[in-house]
C-alpha atoms as a PDB file:
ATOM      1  CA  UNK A   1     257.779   8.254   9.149  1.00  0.00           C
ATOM      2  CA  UNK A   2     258.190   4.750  10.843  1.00  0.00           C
ATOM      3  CA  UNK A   3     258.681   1.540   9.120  1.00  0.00           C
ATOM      4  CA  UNK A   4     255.284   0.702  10.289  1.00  0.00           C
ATOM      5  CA  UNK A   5     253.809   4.073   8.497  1.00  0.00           C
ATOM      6  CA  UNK A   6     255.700   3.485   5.769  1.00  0.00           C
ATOM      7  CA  UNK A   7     254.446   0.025   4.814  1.00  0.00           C
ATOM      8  CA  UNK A   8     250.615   1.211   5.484  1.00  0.00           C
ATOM      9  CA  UNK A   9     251.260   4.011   3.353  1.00  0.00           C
ATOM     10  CA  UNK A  10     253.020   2.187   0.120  1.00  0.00           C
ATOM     11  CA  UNK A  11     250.823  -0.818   0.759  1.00  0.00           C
ATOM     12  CA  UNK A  12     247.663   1.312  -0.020  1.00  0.00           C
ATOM     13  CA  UNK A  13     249.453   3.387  -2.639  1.00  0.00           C
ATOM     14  CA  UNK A  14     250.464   0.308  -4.490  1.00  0.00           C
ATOM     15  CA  UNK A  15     247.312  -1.731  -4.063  1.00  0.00           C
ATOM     16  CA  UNK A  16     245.377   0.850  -4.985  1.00  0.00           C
ATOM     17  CA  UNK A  17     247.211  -0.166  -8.876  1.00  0.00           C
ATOM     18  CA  UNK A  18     246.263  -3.746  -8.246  1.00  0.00           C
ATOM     19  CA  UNK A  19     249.955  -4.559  -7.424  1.00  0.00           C
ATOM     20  CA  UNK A  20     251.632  -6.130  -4.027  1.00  0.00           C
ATOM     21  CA  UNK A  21     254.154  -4.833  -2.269  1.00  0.00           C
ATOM     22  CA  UNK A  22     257.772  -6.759  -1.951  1.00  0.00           C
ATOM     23  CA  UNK A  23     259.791  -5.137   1.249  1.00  0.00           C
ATOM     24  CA  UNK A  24     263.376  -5.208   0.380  1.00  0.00           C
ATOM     25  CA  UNK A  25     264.510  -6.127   3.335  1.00  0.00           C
ATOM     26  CA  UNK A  26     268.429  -6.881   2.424  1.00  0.00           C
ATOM     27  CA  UNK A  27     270.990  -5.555   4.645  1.00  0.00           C
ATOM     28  CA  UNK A  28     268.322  -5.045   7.588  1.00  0.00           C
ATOM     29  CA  UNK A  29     268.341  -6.124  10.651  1.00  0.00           C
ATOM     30  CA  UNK A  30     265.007  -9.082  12.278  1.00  0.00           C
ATOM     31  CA  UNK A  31     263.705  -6.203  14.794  1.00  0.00           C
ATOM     32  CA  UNK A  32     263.356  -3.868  11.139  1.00  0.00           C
ATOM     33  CA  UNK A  33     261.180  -6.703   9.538  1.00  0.00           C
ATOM     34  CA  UNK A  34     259.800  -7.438  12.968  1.00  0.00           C
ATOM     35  CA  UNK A  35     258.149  -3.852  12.625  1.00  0.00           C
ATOM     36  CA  UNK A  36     256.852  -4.448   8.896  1.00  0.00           C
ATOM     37  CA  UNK A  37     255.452  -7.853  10.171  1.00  0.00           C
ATOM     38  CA  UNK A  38     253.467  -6.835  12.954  1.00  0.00           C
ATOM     39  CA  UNK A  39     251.284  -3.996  11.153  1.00  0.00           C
ATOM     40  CA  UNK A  40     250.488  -7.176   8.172  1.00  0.00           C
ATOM     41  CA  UNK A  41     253.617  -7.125   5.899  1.00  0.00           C
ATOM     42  CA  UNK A  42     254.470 -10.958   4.856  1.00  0.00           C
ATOM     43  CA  UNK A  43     256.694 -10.317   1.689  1.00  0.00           C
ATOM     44  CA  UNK A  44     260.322  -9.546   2.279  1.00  0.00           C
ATOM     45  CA  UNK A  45     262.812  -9.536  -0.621  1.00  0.00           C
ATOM     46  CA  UNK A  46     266.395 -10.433   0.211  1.00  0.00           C
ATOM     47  CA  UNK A  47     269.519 -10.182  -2.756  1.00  0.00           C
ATOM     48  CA  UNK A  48     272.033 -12.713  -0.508  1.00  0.00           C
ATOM     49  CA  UNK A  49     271.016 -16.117  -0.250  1.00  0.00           C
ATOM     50  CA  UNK A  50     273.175 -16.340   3.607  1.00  0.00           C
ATOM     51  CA  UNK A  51     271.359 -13.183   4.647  1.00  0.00           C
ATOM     52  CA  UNK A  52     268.088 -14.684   3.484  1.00  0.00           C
ATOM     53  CA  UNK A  53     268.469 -18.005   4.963  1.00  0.00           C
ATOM     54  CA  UNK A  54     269.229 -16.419   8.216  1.00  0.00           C
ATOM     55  CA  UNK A  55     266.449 -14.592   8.436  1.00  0.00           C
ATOM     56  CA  UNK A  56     264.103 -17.402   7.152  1.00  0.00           C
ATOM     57  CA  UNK A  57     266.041 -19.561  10.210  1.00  0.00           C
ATOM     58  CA  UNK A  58     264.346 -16.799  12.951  1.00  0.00           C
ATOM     59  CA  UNK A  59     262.023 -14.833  11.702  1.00  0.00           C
ATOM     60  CA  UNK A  60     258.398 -16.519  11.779  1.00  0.00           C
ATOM     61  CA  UNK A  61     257.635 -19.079   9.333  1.00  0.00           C
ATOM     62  CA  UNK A  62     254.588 -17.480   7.771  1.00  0.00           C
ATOM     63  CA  UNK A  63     257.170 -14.759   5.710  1.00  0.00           C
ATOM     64  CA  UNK A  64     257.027 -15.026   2.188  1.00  0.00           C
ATOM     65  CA  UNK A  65     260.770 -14.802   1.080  1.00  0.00           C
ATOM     66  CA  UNK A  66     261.260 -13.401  -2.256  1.00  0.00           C
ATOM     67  CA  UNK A  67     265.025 -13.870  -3.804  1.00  0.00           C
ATOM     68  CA  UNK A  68     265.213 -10.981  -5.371  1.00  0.00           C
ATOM     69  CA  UNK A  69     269.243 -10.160  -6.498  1.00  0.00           C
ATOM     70  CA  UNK A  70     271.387 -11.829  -9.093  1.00  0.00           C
ATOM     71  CA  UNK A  71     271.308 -15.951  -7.908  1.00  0.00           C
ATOM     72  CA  UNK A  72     274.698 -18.093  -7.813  1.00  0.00           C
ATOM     73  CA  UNK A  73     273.639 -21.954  -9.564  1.00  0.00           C
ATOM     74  CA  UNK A  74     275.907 -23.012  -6.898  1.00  0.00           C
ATOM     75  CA  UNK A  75     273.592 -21.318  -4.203  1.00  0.00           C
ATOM     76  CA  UNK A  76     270.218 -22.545  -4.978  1.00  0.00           C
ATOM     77  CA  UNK A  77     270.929 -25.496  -2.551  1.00  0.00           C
ATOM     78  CA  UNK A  78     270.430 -23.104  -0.047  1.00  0.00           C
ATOM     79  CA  UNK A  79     267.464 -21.433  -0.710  1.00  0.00           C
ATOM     80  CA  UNK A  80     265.126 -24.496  -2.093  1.00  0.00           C
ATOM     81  CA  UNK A  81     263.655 -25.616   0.490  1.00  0.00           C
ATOM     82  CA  UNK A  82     261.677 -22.456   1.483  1.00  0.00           C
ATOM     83  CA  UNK A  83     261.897 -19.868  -0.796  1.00  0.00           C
ATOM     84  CA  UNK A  84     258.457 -18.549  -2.256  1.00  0.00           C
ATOM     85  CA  UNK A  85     259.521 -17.021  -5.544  1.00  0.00           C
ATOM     86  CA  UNK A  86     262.924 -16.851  -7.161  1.00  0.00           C
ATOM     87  CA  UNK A  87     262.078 -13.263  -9.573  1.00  0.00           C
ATOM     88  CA  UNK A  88     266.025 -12.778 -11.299  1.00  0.00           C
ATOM     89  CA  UNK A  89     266.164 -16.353 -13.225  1.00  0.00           C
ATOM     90  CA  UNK A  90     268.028 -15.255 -15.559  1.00  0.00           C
ATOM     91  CA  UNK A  91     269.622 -17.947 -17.851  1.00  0.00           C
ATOM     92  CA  UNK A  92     268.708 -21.487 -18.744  1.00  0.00           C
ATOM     93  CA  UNK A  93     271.379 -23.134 -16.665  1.00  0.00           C
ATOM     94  CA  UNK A  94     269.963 -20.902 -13.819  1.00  0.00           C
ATOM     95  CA  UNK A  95     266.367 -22.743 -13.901  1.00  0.00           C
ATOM     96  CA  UNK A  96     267.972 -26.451 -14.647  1.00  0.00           C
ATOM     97  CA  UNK A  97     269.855 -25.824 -11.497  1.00  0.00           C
ATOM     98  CA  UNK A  98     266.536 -24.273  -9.418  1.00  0.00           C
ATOM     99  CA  UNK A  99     264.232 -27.626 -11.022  1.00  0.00           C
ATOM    100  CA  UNK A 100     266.914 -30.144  -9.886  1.00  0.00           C
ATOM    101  CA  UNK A 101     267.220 -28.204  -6.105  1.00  0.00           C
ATOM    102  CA  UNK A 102     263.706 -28.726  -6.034  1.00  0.00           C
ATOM    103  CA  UNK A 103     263.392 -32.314  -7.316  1.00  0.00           C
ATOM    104  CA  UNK A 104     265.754 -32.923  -4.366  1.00  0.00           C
ATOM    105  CA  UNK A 105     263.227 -31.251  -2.135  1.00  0.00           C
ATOM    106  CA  UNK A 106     259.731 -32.291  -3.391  1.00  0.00           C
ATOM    107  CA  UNK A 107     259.143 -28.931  -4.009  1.00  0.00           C
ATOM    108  CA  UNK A 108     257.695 -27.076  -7.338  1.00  0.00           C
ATOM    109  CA  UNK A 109     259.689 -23.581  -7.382  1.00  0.00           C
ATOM    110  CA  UNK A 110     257.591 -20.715  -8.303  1.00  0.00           C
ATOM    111  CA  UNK A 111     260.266 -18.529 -10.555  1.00  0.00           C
ATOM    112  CA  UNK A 112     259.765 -15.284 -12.875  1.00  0.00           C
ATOM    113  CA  UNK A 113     262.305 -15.186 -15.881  1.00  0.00           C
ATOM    114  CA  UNK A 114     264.360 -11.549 -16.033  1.00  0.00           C
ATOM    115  CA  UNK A 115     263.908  -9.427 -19.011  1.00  0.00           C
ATOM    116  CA  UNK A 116     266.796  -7.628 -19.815  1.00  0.00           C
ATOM    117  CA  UNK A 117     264.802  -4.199 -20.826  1.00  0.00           C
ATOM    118  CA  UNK A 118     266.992  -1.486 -19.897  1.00  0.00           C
ATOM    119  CA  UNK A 119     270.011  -0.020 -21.478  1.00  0.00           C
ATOM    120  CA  UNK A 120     273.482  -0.966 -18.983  1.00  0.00           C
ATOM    121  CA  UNK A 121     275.338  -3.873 -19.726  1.00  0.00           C
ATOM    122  CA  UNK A 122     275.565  -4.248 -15.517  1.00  0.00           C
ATOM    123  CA  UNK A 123     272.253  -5.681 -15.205  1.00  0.00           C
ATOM    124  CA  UNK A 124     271.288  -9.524 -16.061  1.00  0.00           C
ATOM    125  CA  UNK A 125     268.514 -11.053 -17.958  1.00  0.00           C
ATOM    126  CA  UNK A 126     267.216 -13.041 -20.852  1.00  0.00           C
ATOM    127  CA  UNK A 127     266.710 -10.953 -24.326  1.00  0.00           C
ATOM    128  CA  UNK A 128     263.124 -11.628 -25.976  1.00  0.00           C
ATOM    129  CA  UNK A 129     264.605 -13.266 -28.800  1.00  0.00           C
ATOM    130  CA  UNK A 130     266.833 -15.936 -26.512  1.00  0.00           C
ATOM    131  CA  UNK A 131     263.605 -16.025 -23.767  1.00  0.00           C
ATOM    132  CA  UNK A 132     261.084 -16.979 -27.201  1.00  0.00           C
ATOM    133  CA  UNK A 133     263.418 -19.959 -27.876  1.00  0.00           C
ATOM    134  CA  UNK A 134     263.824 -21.197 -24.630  1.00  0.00           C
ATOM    135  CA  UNK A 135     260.049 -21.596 -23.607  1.00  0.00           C
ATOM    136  CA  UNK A 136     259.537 -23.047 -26.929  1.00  0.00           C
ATOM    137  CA  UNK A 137     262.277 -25.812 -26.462  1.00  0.00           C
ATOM    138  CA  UNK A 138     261.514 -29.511 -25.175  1.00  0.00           C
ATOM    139  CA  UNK A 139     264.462 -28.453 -22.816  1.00  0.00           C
ATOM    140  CA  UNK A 140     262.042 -25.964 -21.069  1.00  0.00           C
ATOM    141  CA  UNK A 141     258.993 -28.496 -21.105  1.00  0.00           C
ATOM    142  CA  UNK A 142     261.261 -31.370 -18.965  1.00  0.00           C
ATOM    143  CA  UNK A 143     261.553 -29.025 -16.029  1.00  0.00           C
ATOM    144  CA  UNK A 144     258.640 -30.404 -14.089  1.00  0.00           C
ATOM    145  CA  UNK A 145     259.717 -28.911 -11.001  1.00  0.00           C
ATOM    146  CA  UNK A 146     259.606 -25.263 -11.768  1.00  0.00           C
ATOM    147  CA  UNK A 147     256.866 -23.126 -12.654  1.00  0.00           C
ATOM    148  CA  UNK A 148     257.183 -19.809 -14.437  1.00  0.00           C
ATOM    149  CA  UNK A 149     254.351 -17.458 -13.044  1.00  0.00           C
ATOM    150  CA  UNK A 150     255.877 -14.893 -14.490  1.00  0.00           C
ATOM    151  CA  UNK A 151     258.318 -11.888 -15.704  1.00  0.00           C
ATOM    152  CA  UNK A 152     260.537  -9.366 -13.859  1.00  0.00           C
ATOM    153  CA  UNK A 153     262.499  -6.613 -15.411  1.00  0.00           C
ATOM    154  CA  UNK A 154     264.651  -3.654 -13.921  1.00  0.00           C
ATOM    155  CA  UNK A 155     264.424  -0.106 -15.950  1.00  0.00           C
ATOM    156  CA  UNK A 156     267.353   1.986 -17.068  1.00  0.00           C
ATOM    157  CA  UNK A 157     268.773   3.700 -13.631  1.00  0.00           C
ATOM    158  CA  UNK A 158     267.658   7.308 -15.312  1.00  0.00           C
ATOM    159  CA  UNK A 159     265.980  10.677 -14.718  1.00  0.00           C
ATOM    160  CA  UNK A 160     264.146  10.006 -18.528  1.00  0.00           C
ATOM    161  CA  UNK A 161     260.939   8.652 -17.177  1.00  0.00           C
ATOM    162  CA  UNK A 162     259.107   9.027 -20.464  1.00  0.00           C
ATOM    163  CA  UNK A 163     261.740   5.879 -21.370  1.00  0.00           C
ATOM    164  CA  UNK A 164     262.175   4.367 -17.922  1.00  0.00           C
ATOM    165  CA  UNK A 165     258.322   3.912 -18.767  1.00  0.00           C
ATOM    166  CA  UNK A 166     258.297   2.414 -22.223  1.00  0.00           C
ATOM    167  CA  UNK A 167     260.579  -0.077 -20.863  1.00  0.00           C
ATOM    168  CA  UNK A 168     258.398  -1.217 -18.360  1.00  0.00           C
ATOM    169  CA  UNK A 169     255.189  -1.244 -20.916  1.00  0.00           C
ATOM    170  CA  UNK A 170     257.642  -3.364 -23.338  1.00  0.00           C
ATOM    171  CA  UNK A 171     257.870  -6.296 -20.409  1.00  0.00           C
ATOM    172  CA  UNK A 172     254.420  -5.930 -20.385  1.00  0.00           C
ATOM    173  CA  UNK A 173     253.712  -6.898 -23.742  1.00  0.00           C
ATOM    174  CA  UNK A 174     256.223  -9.323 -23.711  1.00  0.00           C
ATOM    175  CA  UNK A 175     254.243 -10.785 -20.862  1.00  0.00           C
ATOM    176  CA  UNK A 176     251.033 -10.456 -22.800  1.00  0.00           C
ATOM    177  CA  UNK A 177     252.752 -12.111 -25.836  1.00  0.00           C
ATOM    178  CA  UNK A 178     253.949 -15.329 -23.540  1.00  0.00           C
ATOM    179  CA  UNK A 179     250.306 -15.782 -22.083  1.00  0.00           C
ATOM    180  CA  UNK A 180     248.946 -15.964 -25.221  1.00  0.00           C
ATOM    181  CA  UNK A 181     251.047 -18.024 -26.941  1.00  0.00           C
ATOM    182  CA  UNK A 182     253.199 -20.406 -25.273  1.00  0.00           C
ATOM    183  CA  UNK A 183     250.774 -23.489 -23.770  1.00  0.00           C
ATOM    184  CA  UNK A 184     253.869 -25.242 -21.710  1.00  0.00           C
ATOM    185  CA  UNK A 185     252.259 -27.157 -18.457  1.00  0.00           C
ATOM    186  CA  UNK A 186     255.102 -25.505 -16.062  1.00  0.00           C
ATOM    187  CA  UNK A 187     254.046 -21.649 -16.908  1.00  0.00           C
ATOM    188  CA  UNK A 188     251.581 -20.039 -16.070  1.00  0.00           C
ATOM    189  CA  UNK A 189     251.594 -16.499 -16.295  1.00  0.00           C
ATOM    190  CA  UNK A 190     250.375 -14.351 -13.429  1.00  0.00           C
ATOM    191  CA  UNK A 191     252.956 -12.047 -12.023  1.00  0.00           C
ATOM    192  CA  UNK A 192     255.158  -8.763 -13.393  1.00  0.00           C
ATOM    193  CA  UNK A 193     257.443  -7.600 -11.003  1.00  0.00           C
ATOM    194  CA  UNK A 194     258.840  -4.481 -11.947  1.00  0.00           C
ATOM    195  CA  UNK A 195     259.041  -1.213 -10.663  1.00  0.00           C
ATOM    196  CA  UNK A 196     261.177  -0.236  -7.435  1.00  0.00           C
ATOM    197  CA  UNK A 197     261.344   2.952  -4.843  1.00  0.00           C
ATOM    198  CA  UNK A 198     262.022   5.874  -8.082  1.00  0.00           C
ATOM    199  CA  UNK A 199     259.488   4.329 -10.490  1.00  0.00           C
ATOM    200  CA  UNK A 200     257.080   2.304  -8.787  1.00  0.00           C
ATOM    201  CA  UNK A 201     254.525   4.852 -10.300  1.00  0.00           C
ATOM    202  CA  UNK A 202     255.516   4.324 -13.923  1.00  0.00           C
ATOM    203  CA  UNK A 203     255.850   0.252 -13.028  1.00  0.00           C
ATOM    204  CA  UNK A 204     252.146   0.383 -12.053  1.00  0.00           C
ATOM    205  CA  UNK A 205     250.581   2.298 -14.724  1.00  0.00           C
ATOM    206  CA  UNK A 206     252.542  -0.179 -17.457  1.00  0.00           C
ATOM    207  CA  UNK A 207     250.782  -3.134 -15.390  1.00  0.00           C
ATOM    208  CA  UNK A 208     253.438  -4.577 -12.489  1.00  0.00           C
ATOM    209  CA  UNK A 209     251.634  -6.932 -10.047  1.00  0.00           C
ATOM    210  CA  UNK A 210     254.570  -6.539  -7.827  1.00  0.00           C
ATOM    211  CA  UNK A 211     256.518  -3.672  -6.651  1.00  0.00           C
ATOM    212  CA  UNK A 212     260.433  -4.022  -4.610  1.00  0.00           C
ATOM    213  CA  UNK A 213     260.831  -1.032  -2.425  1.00  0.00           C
ATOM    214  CA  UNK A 214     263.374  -1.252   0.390  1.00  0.00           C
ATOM    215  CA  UNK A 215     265.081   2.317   1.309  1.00  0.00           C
ATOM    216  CA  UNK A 216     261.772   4.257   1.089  1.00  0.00           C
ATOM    217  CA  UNK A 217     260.566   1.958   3.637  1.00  0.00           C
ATOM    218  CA  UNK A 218     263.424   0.899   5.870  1.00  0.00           C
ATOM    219  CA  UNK A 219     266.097   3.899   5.123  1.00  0.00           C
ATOM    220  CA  UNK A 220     269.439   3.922   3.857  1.00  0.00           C
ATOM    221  CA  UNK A 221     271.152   0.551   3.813  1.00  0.00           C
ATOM    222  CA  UNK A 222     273.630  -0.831   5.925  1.00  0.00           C
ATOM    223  CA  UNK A 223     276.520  -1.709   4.092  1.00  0.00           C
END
């Protein structure tokens, strides 16, 4: 199918589970996005900040970029004064860096905090236990210039999708837990983004509100 079939096609599925569709768009080239953009796509997820910015530079100014990979402190600079949602914060020093980027730019940040859920050691994230504490701190409540709208989590990279599933319904509680309970003016819980091409399915039925899928739209990547 074309890129323009394929985003009508996991648009619907995915909306039809509530949830919005991210395009990874990383490694791919403007006339790619170009194609997802004129049949209504607006959010593209890139995992380099120069590829992002790039694009952003080019590409038409409605897009909705979403920085989606592992984020440098020393690269927020970059991305501040556009980016639309940061979804891998993934350590404190991480979101002091992001609120003081966007001090600079008059800008509140809208950021989801990573969940480490799955079990590798090669993926990032904050563990309940250290996330708890930190929204609970006065630490977290001076960051006027963030807000947390939400959670994002990546599943173990596995064929088990009976546990690839329980991961994803454990951020979801986790979520439910941190809307309940923590009253902190710069959160305000809205958005799960989990779930990517090989278990979007079990992402939506455990609740994600927003869905990365890149090859299963664009193709292989370009590396």
């Amino acid at each position: 199918m074309s890129i323009e079939n394929n985003i009508k096609f996991y648009t619907e599925k995915i909306r039809s589970y509530g949830a919005q569709l991210i395009a990874v768009s990383k490694t791919k080239p403007n006339e790619d996005l170009l194609q997802a953009y004129a049949v209504g796509q607006r959010d593209f997820g890139e995992n380099k900040v120069q590829d992002m910015t790039a694009k952003w530079e080019t590409l038409p100014k409605d897009i909705r970029w979403h920085m989606i990979g592992h984020l440098q402190r020393n690269k927020v600079k970059y991305i501040a004064p556009y980016v639309h949602l940061i979804h891998g914060v993934d350590s404190e020093r991480l979101l002091v860096e992001i609120n003081k980027q966007a001090e600079k730019n008059e800008r509140v940040i809208p950021c989801l905090l990573q969940v480490f859920i799955a079990q590798e050691e090669t993926k990032f994230g904050f563990s309940e236990e250290e996330l708890m504490a930190f929204l609970n701190s006065e630490e977290f409540e001076s960051l006027k210039n963030i807000k947390i709208i939400g959670l994002m989590g990546m599943a173990s990279n596995t064929e088990n999708m009976a546990r690839v599933k329980a991961e994803f319904e454990g951020l979801k509680s986790l979520f439910d837990k941190i809307k309940a309970d923590i009253k902190a003016e710069n959160i305000a819980m809205k958005e799960l983004s989990m779930g990517m091409t090989n278990d979007y399915i079990e992402a939506c039925e455990a609740g994600s509100t927003m869905v990365r899928i890149g090859s299963a739209i664009f193709g292989e990547r370009n590396y």
